[in-house]
C-alpha atoms as a PDB file:
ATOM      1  CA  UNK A   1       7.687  -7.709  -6.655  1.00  0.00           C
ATOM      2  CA  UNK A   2       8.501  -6.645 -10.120  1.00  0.00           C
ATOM      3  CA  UNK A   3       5.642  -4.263 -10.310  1.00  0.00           C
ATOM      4  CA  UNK A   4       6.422  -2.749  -6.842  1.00  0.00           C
ATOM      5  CA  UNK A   5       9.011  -0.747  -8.990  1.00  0.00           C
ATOM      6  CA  UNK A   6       7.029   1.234 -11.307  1.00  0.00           C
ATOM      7  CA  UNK A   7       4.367   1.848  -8.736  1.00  0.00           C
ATOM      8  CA  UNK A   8       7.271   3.962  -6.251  1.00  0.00           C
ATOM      9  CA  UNK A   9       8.144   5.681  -9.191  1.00  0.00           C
ATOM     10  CA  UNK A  10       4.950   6.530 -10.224  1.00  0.00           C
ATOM     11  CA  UNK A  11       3.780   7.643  -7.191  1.00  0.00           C
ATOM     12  CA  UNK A  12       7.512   9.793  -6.600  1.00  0.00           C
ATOM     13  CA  UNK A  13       6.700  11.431  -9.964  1.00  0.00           C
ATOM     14  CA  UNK A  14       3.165  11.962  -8.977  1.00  0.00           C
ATOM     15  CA  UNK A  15       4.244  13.582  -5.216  1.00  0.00           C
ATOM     16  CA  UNK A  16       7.145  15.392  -6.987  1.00  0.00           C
ATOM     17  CA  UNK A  17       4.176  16.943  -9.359  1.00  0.00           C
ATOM     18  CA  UNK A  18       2.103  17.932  -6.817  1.00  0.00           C
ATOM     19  CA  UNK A  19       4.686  19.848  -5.053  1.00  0.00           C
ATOM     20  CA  UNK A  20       5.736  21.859  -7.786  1.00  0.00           C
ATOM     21  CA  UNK A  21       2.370  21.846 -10.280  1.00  0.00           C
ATOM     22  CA  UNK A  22      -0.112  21.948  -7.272  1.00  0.00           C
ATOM     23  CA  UNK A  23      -2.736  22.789  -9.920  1.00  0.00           C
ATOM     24  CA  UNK A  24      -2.566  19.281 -11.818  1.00  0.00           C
ATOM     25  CA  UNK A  25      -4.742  17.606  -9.070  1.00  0.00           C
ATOM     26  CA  UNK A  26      -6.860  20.191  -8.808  1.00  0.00           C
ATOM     27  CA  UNK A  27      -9.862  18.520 -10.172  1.00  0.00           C
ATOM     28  CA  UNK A  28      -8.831  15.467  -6.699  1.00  0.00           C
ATOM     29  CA  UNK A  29      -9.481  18.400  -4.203  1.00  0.00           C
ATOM     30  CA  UNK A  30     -12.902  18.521  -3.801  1.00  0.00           C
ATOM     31  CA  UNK A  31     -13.003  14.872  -3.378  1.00  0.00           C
ATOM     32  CA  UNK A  32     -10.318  14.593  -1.126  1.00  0.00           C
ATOM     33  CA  UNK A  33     -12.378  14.151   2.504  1.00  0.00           C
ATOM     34  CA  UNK A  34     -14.523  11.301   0.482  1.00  0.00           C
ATOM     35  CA  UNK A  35     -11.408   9.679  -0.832  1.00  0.00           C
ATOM     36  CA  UNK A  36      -9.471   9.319   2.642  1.00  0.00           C
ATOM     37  CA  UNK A  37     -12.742   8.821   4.372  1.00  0.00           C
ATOM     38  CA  UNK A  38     -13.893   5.584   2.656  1.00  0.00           C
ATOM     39  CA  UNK A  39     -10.157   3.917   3.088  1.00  0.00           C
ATOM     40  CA  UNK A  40     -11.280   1.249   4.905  1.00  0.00           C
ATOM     41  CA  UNK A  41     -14.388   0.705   3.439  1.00  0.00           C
ATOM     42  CA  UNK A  42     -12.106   0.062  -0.089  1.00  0.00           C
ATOM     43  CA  UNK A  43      -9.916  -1.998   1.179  1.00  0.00           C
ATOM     44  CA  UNK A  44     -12.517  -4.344   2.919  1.00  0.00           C
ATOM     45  CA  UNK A  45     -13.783  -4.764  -0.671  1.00  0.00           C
ATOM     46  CA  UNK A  46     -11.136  -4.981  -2.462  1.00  0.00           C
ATOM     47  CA  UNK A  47      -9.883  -7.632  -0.479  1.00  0.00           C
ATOM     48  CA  UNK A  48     -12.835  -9.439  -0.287  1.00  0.00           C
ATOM     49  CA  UNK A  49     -13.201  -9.726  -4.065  1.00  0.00           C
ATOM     50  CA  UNK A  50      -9.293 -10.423  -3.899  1.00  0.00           C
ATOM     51  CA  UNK A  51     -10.299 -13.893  -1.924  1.00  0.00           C
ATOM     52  CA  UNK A  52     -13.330 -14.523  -3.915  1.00  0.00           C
ATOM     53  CA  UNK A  53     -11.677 -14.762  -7.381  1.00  0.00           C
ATOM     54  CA  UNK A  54      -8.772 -15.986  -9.183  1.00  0.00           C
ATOM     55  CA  UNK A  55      -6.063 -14.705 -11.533  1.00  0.00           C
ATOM     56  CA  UNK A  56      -7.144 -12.312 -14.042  1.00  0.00           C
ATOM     57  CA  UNK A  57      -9.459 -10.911 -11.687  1.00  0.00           C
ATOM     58  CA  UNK A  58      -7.280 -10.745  -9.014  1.00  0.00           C
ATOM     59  CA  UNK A  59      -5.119  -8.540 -11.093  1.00  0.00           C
ATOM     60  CA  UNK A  60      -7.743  -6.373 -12.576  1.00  0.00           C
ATOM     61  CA  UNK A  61      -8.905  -5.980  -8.675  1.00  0.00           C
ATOM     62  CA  UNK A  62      -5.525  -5.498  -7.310  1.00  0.00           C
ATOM     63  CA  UNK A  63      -4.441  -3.000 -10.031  1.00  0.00           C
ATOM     64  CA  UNK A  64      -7.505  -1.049  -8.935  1.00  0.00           C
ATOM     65  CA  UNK A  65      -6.645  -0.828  -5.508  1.00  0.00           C
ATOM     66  CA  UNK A  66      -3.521   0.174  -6.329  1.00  0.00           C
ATOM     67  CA  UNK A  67      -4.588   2.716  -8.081  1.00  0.00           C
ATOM     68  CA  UNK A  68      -6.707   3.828  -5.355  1.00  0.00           C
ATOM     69  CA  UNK A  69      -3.583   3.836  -3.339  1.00  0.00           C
ATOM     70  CA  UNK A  70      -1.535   6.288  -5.145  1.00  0.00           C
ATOM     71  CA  UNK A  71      -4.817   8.842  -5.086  1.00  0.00           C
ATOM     72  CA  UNK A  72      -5.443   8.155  -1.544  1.00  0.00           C
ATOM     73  CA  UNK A  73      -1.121   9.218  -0.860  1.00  0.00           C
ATOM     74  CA  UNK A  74      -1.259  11.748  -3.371  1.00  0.00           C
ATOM     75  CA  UNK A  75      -4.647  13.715  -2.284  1.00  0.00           C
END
């Protein structure tokens, strides 16, 4: 849960951003409807490669799909 931090903040700073810099995600916008769209498709995947591998992997997988996250909330 340690990590759960960081990512709130992160993803405060990057709404906060948005709102008041609209232009800094700019380059996101045209990619928005093929961001939200695939959703599920992601995190079918990511969890299925979650299950099918252990530690290190797991991380690398979940900090991807985290990452995914925060441009899937912030687009």
């Amino acid at each position: 849960m340690r990590w759960l931090g960081p990512v709130l903040v992160f993803l405060g700073f990057l709404i906060l951003l948005k709102e008041f810099q609209p232009a800094f995600l700019e380059p996101l916008k045209p990619y928005a409807p093929y961001i939200k769209d695939a959703f599920w498709g992601v995190t079918l995947v990511a969890f299925g490669f979650y299950l099918m591998f252990r530690r290190t992997a797991r991380r690398i997988v979940l900090a991807l799909y985290i990452l995914y996250l925060l441009i899937y909330l912030v687009v």
